[in-house]
Protein backbone atom coordinates (compact mmCIF):
# COMPACT_ATOMS: atom_id res chain seq x y z
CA UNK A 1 -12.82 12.98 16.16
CA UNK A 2 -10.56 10.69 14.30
CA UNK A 3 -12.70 7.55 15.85
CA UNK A 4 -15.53 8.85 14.14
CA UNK A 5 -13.71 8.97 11.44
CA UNK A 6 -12.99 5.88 11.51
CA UNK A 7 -16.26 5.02 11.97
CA UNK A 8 -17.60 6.85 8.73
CA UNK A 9 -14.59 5.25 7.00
CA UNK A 10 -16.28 1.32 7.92
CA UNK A 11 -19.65 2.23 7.30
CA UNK A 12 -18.91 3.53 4.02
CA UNK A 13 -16.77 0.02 2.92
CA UNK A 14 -19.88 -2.22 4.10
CA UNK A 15 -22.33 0.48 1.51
CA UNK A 16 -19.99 0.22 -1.05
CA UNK A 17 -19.78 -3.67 -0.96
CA UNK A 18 -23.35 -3.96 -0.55
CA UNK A 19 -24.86 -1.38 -3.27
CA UNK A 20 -21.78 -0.17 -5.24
CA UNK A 21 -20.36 3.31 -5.34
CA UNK A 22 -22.56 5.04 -7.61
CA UNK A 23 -25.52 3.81 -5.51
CA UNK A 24 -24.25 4.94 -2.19
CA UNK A 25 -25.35 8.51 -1.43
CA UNK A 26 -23.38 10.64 1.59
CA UNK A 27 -27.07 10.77 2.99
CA UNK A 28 -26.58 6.13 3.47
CA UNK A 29 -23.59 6.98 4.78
CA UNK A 30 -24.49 9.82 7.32
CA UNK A 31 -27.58 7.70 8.11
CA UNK A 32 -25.63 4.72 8.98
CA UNK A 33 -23.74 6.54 10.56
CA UNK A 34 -25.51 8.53 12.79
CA UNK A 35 -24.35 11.91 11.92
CA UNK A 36 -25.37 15.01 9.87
CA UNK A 37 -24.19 15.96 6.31
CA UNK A 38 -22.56 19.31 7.61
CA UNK A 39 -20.31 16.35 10.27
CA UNK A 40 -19.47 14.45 6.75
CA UNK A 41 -17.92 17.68 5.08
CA UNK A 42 -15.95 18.07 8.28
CA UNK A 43 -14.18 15.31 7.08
CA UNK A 44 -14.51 14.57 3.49
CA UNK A 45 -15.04 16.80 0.36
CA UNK A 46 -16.35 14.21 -1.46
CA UNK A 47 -17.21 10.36 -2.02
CA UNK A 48 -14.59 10.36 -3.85
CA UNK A 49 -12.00 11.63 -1.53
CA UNK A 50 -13.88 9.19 0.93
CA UNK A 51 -13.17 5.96 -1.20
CA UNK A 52 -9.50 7.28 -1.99
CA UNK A 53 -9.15 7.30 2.04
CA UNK A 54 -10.41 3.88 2.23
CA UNK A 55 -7.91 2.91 -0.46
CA UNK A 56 -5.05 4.18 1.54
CA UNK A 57 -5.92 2.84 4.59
CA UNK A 58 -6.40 -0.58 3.38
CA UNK A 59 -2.54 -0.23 2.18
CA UNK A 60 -1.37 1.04 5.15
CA UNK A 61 -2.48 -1.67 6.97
CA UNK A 62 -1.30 -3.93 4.87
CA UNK A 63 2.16 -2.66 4.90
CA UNK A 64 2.25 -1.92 8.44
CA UNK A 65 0.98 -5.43 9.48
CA UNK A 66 2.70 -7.51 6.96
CA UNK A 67 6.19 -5.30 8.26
CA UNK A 68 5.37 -5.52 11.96
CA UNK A 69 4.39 -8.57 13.46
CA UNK A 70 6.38 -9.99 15.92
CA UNK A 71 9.73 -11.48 15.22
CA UNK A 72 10.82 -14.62 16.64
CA UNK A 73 14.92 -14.34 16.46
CA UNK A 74 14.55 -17.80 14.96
CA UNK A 75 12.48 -16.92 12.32
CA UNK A 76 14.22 -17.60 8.71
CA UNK A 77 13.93 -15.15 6.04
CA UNK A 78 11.53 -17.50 3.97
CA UNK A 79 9.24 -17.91 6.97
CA UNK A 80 9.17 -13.74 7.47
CA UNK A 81 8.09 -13.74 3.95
CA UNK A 82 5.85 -16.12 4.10
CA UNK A 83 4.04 -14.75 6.93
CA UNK A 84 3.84 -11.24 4.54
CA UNK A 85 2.33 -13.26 2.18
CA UNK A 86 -0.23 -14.68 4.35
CA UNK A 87 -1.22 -11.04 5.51
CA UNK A 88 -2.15 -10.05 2.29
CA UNK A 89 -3.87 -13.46 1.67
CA UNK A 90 -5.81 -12.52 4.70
CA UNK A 91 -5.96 -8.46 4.11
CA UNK A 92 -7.68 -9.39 0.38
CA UNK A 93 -10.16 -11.75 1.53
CA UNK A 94 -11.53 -9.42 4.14
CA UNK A 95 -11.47 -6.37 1.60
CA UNK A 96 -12.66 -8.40 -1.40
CA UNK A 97 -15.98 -6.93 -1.95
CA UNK A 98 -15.42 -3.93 -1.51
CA UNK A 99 -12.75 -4.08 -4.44
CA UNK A 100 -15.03 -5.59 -6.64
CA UNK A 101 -17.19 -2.53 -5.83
CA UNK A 102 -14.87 -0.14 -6.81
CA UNK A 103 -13.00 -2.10 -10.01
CA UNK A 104 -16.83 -2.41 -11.00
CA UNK A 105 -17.73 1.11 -10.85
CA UNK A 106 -14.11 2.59 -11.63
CA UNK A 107 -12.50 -0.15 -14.26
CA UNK A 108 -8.13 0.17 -14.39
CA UNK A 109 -8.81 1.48 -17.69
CA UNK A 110 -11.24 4.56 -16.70
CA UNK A 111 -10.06 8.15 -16.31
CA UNK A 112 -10.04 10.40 -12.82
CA UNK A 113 -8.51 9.94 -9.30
CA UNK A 114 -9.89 6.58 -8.31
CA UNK A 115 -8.50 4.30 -10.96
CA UNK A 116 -5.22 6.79 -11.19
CA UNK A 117 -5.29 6.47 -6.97
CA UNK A 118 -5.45 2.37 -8.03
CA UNK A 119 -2.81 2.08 -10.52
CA UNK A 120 -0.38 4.10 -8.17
CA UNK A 121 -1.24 2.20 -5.38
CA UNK A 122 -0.60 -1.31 -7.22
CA UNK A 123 2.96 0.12 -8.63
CA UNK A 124 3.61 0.90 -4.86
CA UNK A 125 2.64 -3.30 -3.62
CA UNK A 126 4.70 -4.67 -6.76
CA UNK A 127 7.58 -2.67 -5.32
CA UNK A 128 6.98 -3.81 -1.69
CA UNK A 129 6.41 -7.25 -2.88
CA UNK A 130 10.27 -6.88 -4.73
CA UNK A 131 11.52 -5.77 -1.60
CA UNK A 132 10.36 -7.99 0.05
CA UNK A 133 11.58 -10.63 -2.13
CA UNK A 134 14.87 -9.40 -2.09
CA UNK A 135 14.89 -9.83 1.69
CA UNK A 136 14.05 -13.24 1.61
CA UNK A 137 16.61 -14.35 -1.29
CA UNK A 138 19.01 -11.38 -1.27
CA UNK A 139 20.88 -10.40 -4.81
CA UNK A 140 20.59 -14.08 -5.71
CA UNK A 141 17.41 -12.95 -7.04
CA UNK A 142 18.05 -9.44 -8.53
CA UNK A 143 18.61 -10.28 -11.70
CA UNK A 144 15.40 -11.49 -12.68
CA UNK A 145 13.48 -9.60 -9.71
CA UNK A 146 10.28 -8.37 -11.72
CA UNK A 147 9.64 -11.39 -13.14
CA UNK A 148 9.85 -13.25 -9.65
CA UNK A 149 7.22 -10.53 -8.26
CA UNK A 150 5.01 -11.15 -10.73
CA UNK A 151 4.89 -14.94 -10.30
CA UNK A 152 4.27 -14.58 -6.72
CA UNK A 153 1.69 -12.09 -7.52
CA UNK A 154 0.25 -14.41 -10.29
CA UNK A 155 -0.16 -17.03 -7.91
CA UNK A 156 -1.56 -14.72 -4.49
CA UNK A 157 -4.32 -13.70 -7.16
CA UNK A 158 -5.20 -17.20 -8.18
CA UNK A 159 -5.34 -18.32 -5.03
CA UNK A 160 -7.63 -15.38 -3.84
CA UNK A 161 -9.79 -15.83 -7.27
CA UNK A 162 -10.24 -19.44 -6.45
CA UNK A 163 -10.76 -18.76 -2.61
CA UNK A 164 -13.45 -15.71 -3.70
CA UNK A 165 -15.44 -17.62 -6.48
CA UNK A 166 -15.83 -21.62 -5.22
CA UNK A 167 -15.72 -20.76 -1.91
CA UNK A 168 -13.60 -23.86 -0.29
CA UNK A 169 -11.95 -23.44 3.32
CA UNK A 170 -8.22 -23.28 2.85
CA UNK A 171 -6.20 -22.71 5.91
CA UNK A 172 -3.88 -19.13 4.39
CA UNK A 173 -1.05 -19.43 6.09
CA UNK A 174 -0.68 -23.14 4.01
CA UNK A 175 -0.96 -20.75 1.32
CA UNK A 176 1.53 -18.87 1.98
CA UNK A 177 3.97 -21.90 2.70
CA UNK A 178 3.39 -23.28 -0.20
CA UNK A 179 3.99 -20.37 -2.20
CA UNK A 180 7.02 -19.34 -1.11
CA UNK A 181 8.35 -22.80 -1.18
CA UNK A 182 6.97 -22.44 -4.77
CA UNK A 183 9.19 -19.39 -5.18
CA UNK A 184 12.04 -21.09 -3.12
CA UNK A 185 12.46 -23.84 -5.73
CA UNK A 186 12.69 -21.03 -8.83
CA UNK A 187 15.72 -19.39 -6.70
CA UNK A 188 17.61 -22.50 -5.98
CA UNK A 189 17.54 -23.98 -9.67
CA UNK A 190 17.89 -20.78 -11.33
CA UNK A 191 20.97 -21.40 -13.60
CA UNK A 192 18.75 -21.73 -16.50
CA UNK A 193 16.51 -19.05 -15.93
CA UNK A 194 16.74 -15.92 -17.23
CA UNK A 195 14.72 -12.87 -17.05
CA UNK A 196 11.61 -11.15 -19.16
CA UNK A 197 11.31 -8.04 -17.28
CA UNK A 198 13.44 -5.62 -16.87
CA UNK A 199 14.57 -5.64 -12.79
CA UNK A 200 15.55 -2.11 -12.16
CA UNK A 201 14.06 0.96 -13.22
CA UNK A 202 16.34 1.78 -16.01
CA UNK A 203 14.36 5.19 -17.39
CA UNK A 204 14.06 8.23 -15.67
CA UNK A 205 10.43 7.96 -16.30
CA UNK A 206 10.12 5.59 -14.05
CA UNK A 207 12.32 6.98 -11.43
CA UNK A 208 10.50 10.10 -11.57
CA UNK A 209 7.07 8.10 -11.55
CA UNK A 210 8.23 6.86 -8.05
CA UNK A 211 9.48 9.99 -6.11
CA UNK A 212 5.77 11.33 -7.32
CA UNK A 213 4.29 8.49 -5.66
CA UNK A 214 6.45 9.24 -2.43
CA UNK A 215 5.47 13.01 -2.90
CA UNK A 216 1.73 12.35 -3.19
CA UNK A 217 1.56 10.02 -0.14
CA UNK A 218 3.23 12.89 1.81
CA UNK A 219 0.91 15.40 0.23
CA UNK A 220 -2.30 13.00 1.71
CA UNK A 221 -0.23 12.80 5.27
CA UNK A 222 -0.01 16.57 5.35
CA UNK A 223 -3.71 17.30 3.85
CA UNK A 224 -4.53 14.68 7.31
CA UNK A 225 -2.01 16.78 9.72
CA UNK A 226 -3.57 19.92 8.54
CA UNK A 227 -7.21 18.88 9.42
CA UNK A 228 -6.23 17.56 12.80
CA UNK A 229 -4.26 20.73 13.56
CA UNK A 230 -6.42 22.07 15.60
CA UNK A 231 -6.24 19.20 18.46
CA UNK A 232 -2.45 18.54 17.46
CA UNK A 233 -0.04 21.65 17.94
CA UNK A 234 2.74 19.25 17.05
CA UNK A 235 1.30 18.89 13.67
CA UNK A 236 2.49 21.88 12.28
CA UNK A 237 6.25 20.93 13.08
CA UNK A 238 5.36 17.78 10.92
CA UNK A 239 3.92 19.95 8.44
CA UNK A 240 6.78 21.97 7.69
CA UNK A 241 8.95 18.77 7.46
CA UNK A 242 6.64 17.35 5.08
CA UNK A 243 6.87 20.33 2.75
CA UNK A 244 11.05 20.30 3.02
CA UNK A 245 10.79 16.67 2.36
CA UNK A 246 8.26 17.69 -0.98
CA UNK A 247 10.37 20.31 -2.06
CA UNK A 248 13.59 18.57 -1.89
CA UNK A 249 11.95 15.65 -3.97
CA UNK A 250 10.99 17.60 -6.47
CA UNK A 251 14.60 18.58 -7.15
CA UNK A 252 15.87 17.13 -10.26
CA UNK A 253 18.83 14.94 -7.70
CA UNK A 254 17.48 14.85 -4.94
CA UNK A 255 19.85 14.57 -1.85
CA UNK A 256 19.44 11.23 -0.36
CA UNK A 257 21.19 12.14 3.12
CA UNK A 258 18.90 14.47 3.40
CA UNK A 259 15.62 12.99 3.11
CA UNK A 260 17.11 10.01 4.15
CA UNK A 261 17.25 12.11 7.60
CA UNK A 262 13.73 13.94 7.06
CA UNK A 263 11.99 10.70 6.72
CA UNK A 264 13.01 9.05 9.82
CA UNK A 265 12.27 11.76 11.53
CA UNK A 266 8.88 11.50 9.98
CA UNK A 267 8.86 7.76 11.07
CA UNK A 268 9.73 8.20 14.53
CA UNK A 269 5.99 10.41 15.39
CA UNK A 270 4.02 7.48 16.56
CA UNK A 271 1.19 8.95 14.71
CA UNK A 272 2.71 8.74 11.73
CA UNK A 273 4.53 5.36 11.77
CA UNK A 274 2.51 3.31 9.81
CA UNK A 275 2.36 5.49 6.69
CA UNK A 276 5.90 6.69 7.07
CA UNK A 277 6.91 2.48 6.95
CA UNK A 278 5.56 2.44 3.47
CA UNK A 279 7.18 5.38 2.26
CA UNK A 280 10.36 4.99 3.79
CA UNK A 281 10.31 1.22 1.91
CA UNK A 282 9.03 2.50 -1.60
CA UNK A 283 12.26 5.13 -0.95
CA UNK A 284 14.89 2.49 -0.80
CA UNK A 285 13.67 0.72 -3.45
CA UNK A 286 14.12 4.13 -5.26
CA UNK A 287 17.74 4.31 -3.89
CA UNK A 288 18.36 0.48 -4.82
CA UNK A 289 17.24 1.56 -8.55
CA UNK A 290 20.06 4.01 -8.98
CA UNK A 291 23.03 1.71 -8.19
């Protein structure tokens, strides 16, 4: 069942790139597909909850493969980095139309959960591209963290803007060398730099804006756990940690040993590992906020 999933999942990102979302009925995708309307419900409620799906899925990959290839012991922290950086180089290409699809049909300024689904989702990469930063330079870099995320994001979208629109063959991973070397020589002549963004969260707006992010993504884990229940007993275990995990968020201090403990048990369930990465990262950087 969760191959042809899958399956609806891929034939619904080639529609959408080709005719857009609004043009894309469930009947293209249940023809393409194979299946019956009644088999689509199974599954989705909606297009909507279809292209949200799709939205997570490209993340999670993009977390779990920029966080999990393999590690040479020999590998320096700028060369880790810049192999994240090449992922995403290489996750955006292969996902570009179908973002121009949906930022076409759903612009960052329009109302419902698509472009609310988008905005969360790009709070959730700037925050995995500062941690990832911080890996790579340590607290050398803390002080004017935002502002070195959004160079290097500045730069991965010109690249991929340049790469989308004239087209020319440009190996990535010389990308990515060059701009983390780019971001290398910012860090090492830094003493008369000094920051434009704030680099921690200092409301409790924002604070709070991230532990709903972490709660939502848990909500979409259990909403999958609950569907698959039926060929999973072991889901409801996960279930019921998902909803300790929820309600302990939504306490006004949350107590960090605690889900500290209730996540990695959530991140050991093989089936749940690549999501779990993601959330588990956006958590520390919540943690890394309070100090």
């Amino acid at each position: 069942m969760k191959q042809r999933k899958e399956e609806m999942l891929d034939a619904a990102v080639q529609l959408f790139q080709t005719n857009g979302f609004h043009s894309t009925s469930i009947e293209n995708i249940t023809t393409a597909c194979g299946i019956s309307k009644g088999a689509f419900y199974k599954h989705f409620d909606s297009k909507e909850s279809m292209i949200l799906e799709v939205l997570q899925r490209y993340y999670d990959k993009l977390f779990w493969e920029a966080d999990h290839f393999p590690k040479d012991v020999h590998r320096s922290p700028l060369q880790v980095l810049q192999t994240k950086v090449t992922v995403e180089l290489e996750k955006s290409i292969g996902y570009r139309y179908f973002f121009h699809a949906v930022l076409t049909d759903f612009p960052p300024d329009g109302k419902g959960p698509i472009p609310k689904s988008l905005y969360r989702m790009q709070r959730q990469l700037h925050e995995w591209h500062k941690n990832a930063l911080l890996e790579a330079f340590g607290q050398t870099a803390a002080r004017y963290l935002t502002d070195l995320a959004v160079v290097m994001e500045g730069m991965i979208h010109s690249y991929l803007m340049k790469i989308i629109w004239e087209g020319p063959v440009i190996p990535l991973d010389r990308v990515g060398d060059l701009i983390v070397e780019c971001l290398h020589a910012i860090v090492a002549n830094d003493e008369h730099l000094y920051p434009v963004l704030p680099s921690q969260l200092k409301t409790d707006r924002s604070r709070v804006s991230i532990l709903e992010s972490i709660k939502h993504s848990l909500e979409t884990i259990r909403a999958e756990l609950h569907r698959e229940q039926k060929e999973n007993q072991e889901n409801e275990k996960d279930m019921q940690t998902i909803d300790f995990l929820i309600d302990e968020l939504g306490q006004k201090r949350p107590r960090e040993f605690l889900v500290d403990a209730l996540l990695a048990q959530l991140h050991r369930r093989q089936n749940l590992k690549k999501q779990m990465t993601v959330i588990l990262t956006t958590w520390e950087v919540w943690k890394d906020d309070e100090i």
